[in-house]
Protein backbone atom coordinates (compact mmCIF):
# COMPACT_ATOMS: atom_id res chain seq x y z
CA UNK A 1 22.49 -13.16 40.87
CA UNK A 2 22.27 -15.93 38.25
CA UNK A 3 20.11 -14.74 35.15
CA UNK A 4 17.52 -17.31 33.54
CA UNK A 5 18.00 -18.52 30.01
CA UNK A 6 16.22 -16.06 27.22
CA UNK A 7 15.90 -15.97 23.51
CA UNK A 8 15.41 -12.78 21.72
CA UNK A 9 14.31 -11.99 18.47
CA UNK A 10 16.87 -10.57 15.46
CA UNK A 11 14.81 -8.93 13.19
CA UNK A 12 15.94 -8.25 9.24
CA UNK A 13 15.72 -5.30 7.45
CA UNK A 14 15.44 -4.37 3.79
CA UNK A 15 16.74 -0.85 2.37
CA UNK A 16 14.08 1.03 0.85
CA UNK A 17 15.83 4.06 -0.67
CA UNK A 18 19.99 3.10 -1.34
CA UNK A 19 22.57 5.51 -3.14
CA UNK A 20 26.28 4.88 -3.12
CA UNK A 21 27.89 8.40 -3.03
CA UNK A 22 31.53 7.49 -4.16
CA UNK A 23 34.29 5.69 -2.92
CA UNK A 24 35.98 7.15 0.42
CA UNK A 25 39.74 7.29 0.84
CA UNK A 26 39.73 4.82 3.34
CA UNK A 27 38.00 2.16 0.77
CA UNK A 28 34.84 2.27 2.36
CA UNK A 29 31.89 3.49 -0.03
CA UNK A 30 29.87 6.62 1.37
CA UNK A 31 26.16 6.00 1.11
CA UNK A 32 22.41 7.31 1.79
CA UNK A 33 19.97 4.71 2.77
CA UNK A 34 16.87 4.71 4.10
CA UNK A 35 16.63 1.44 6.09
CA UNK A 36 13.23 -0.34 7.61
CA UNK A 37 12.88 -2.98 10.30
CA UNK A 38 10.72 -5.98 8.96
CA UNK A 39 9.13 -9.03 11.38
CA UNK A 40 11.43 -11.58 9.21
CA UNK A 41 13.64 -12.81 12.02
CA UNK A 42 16.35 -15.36 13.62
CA UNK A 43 16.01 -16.21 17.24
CA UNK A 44 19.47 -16.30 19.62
CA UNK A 45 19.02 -17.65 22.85
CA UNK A 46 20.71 -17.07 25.40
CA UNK A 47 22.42 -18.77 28.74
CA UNK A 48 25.10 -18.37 31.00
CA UNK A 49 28.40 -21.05 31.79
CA UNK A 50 30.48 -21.51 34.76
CA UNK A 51 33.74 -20.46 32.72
CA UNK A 52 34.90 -17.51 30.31
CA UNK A 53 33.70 -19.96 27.07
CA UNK A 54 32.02 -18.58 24.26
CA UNK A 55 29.79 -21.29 21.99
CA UNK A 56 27.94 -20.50 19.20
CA UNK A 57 25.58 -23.31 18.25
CA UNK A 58 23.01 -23.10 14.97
CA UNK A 59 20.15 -25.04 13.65
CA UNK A 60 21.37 -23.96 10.08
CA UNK A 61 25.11 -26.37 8.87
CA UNK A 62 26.03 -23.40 6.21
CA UNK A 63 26.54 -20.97 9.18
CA UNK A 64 30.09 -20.64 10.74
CA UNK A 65 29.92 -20.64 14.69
CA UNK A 66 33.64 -19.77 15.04
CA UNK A 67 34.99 -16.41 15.20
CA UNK A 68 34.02 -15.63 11.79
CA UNK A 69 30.26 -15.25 13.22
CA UNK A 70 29.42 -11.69 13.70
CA UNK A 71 27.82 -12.71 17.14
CA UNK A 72 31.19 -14.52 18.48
CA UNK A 73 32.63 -11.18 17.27
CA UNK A 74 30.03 -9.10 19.09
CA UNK A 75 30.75 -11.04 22.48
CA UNK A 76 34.53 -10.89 22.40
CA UNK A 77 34.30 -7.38 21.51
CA UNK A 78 32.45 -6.63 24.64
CA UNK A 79 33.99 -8.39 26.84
CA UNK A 80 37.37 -6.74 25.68
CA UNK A 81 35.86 -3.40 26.21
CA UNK A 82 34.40 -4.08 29.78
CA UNK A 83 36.95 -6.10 30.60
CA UNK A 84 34.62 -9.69 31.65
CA UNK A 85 35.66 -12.56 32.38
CA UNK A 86 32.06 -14.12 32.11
CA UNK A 87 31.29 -16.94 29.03
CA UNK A 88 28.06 -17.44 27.44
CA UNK A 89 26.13 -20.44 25.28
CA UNK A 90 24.42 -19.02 22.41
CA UNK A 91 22.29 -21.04 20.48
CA UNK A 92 21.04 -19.55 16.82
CA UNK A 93 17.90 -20.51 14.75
CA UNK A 94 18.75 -19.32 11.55
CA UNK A 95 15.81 -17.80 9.11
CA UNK A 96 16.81 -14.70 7.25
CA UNK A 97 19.09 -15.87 4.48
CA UNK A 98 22.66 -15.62 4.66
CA UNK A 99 23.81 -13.09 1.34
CA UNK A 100 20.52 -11.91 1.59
CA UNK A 101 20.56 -8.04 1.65
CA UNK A 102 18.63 -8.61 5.04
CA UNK A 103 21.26 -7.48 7.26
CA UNK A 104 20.68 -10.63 9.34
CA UNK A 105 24.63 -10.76 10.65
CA UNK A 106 24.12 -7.22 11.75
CA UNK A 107 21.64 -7.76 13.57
CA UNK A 108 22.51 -11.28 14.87
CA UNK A 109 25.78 -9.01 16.78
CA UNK A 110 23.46 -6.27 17.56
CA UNK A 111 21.20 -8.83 19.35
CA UNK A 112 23.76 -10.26 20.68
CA UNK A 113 25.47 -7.20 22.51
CA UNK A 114 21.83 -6.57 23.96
CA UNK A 115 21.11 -9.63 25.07
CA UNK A 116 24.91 -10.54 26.58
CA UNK A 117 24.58 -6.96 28.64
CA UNK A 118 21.55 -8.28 30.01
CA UNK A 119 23.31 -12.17 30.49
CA UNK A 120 26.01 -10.33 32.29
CA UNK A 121 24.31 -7.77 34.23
CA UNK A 122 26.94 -4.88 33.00
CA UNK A 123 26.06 -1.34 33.02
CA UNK A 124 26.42 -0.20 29.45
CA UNK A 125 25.45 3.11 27.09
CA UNK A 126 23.46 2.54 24.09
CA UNK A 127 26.44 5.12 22.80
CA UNK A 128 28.52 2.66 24.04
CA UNK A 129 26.75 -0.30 21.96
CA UNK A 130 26.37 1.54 18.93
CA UNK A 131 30.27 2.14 19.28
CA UNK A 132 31.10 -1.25 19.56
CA UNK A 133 28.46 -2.27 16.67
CA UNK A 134 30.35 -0.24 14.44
CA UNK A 135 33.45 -1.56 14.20
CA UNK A 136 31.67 -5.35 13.70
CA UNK A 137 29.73 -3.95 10.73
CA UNK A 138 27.94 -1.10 9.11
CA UNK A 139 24.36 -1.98 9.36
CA UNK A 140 25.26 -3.31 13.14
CA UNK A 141 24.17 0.14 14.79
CA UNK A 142 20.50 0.75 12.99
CA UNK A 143 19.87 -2.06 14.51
CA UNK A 144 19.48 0.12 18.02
CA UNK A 145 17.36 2.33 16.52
CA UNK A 146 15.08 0.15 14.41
CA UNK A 147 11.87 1.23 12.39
CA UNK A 148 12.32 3.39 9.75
CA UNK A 149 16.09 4.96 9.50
CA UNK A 150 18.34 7.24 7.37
CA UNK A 151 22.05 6.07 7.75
CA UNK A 152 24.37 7.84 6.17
CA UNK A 153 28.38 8.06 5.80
CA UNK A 154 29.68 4.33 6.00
CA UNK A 155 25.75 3.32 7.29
CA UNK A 156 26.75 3.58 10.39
CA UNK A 157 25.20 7.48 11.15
CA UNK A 158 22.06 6.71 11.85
CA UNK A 159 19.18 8.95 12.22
CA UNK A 160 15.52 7.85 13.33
CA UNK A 161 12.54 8.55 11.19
CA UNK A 162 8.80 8.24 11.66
CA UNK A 163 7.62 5.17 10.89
CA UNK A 164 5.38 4.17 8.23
CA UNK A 165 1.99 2.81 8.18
CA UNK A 166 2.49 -1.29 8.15
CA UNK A 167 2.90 -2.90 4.47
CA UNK A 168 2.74 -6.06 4.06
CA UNK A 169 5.84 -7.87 2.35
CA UNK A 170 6.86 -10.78 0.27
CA UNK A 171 10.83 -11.39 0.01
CA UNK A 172 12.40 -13.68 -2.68
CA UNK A 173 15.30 -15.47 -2.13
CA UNK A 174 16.29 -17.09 -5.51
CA UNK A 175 19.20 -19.46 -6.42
CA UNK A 176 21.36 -16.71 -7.32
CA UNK A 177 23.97 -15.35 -4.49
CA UNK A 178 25.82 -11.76 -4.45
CA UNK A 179 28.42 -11.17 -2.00
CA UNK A 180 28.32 -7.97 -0.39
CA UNK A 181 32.18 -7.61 -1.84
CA UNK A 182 31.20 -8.47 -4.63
CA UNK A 183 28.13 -5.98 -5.33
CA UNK A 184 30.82 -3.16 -4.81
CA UNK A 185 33.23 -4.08 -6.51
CA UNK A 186 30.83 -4.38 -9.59
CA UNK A 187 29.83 -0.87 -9.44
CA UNK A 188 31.14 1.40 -12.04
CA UNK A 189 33.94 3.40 -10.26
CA UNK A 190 33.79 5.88 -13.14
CA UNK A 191 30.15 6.24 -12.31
CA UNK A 192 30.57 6.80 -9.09
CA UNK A 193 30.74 10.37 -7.38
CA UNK A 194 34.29 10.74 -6.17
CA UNK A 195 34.61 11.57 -2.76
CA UNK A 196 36.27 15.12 -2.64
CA UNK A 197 32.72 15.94 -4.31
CA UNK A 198 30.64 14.25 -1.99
CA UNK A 199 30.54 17.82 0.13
CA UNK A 200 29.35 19.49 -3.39
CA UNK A 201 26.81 16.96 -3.96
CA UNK A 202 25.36 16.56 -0.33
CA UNK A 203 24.56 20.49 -0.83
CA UNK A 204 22.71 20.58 -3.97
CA UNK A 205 21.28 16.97 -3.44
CA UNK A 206 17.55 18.33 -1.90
CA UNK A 207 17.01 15.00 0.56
CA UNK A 208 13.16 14.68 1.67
CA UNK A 209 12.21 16.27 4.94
CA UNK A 210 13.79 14.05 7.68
CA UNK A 211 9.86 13.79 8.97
CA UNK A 212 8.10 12.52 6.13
CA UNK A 213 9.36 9.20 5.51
CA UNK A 214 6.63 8.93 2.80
CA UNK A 215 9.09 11.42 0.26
CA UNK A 216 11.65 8.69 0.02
CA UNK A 217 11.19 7.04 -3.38
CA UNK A 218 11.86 3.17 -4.06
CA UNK A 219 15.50 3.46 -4.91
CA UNK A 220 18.74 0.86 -5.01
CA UNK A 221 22.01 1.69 -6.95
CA UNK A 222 23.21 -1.35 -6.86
CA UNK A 223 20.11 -3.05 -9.40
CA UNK A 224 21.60 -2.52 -12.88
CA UNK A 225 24.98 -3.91 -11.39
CA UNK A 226 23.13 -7.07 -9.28
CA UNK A 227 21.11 -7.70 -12.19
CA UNK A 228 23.72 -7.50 -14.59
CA UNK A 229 25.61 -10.31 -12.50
CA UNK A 230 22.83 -12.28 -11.89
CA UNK A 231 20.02 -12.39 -13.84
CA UNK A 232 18.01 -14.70 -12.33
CA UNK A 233 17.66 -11.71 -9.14
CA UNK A 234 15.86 -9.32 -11.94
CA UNK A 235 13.45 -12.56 -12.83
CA UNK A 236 12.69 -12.59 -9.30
CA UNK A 237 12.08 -8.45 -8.90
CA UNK A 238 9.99 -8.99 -12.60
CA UNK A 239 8.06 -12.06 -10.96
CA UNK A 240 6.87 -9.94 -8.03
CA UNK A 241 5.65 -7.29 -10.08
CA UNK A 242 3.87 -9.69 -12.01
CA UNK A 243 2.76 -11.60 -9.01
CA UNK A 244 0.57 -8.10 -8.34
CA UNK A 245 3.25 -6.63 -6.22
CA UNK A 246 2.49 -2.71 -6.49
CA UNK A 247 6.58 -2.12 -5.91
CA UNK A 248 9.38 -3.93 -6.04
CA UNK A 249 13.04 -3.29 -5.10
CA UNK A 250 16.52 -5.24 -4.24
CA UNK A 251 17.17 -5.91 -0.66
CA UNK A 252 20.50 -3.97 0.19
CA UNK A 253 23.23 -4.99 -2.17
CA UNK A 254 21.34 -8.86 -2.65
CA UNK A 255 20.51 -11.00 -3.66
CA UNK A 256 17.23 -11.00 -2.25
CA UNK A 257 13.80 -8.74 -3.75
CA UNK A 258 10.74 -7.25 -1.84
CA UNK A 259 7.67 -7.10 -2.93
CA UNK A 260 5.14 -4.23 -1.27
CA UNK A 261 1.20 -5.45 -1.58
CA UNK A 262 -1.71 -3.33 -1.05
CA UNK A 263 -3.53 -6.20 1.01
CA UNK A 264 -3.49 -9.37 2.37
CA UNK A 265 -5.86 -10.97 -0.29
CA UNK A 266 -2.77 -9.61 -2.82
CA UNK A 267 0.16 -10.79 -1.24
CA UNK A 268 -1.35 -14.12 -0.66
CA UNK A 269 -2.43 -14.29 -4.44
CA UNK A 270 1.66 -13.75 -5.30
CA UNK A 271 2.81 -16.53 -2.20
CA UNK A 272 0.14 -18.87 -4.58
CA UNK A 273 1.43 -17.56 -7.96
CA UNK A 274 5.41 -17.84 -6.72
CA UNK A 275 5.11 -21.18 -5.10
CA UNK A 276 6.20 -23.21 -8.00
CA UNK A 277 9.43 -21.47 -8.70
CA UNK A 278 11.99 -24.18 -8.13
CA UNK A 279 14.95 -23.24 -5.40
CA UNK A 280 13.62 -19.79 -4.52
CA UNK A 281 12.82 -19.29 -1.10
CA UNK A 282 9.68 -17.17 -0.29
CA UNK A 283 8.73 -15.75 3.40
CA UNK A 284 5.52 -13.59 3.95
CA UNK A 285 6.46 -11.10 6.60
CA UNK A 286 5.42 -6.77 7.52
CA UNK A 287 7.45 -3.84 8.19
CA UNK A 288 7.88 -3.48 11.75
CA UNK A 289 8.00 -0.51 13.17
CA UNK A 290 10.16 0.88 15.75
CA UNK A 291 7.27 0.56 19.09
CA UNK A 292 6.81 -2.74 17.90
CA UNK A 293 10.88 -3.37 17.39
CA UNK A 294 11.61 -2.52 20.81
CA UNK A 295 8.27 -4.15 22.30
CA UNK A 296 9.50 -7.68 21.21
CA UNK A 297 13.02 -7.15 22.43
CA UNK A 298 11.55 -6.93 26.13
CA UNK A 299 11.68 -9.04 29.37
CA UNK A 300 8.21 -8.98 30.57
CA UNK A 301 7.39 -5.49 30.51
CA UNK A 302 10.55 -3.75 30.65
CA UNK A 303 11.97 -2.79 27.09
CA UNK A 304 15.47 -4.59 26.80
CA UNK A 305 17.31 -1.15 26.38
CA UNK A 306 16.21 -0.27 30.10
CA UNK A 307 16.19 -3.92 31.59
CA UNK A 308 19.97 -4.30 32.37
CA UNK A 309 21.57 -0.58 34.39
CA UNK A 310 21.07 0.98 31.12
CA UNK A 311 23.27 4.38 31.99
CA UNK A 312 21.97 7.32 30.44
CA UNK A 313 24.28 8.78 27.83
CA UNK A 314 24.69 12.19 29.70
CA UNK A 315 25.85 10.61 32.37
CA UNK A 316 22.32 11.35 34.76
């Protein structure tokens, strides 16, 4: 049965609570974060070919569309693991800035897995998804749960929290770029909790009760580092505060900021006040939480998780 075209929505996210444990043996970085779902988001659409082709097509030049893209990597990685023999056109409009802290490559695959089970009419796990996810990236697998989220280990054990009451958000992107790499490799390692104490310290360290999202303070190791590296990311933080932002915090490991308002009338004071900073970009956008997450990633009425032989994970 030949499935119609779609386009689904690939939401960011920002990190509202981030602390980098110490360095694991295998080079990865262990880490707390407490991650939130924002309406910020790309758009991949979706459509089916008469061979076993995958093309990746984008509005944005910057953006690779070979198999560097985490959504090429996403496709070939499930068709590997279930074996297809299926292609796909996928066609990208890029908004969430690339470097961004916004997770927007994570969840560009994550979307992309979703949306190509659906395309392909395969019966698939969200255990199996998540699975898959991880080895594409670390962020990849929040992106199933969405919300409001504590991921721990590498990020990619993920645990759902309640959601928070809506905020409204302003997130500046300004001329100053961080790689991911980059951010890491600037932290301190002699700061940094070794690993064979990470057991010591996960048993003292009192976390906030896993149903009060509310206890998690505004937190990001990697500022003094970012803003150390680039400056011009600590103007922006400073700017939003300034701008009548009641919080601000970096986005992940950069280089954007977030601003949290207390109302509309506020944030729209700061898009007024910020518009005149030259080659930052500036998007308005809410937390999103998770009803709302999975609402938009629907066909119809039918939640996208359920919509294509979605097996139960006990096998019932």
């Amino acid at each position: 049965m030949k499935t119609s075209d779609f386009t689904l929505p690939s939401f960011a996210k920002i990190n509202r609570h981030l602390r980098v444990l110490g360095k694991r043996p295998d080079d990865y970085h262990e880490v707390s974060t407490v991650l939130q779902t924002i309406s910020l988001h790309d758009e991949l659409t979706f459509s089916g070919r008469s061979d076993d082709q995958l093309l990746l097509t984008c509005n944005d030049e910057t953006i690779p569309t070979d198999d560097s893209n985490l959504i090429i990597r996403a496709a070939r990685a499930l068709k590997n693991s279930f074996q297809l023999k299926l292609g796909a056109n996928l066609n990208l409009i890029k908004r969430i800035p690339a470097q961004g802290g916004l997770g927007g490559a994570s969840s560009n695959a994550a979307v992309a897995l979703l949306g190509l089970g659906r395309l392909w009419q395969i019966e698939v796990a969200i255990s199996d998804l998540v699975r898959i996810g991880s080895d594409i990236g670390a962020d990849v697998p929040f992106f199933f749960v969405g919300g409001c989220a504590l991921a721990r280990g590498i990020g990619t054990d993920v645990t759902a929290l309640p959601d928070m009451s809506p905020e409204h958000l302003v997130i500046v992107f300004p001329n100053a770029s961080v790689s991911t790499a980059a951010a890491y490799r600037a932290m301190d390692a002699a700061s940094l909790t070794t690993f064979d104490s990470v057991s010591i310290l996960a048993s003292s360290f009192a976390e906030p009760n896993l149903n009060d999202s509310d206890q998690w303070t505004l937190q990001n190791d990697f500022e003094p580092v970012i803003f150390e590296i680039e400056p011009e990311i600590k103007r922006a933080k400073n700017a939003l505060l300034e701008s009548g932002a009641r919080n601000a915090l970096l986005a992940g490991s950069g280089s954007s900021v977030f601003g949290i308002f207390n109302s509309e009338e506020a944030r729209q004071h700061a898009l007024e006040t910020l518009r005149g900073e030259v080659g930052w970009h500036i998007f308005s956008c809410d937390t999103l939480g998770r009803n709302d997450y999975f609402r938009a990633l629907q066909f119809g009425s039918t939640p996208l998780v359920r919509s294509f032989n979605m097996r139960s994970d006990t096998g019932a």
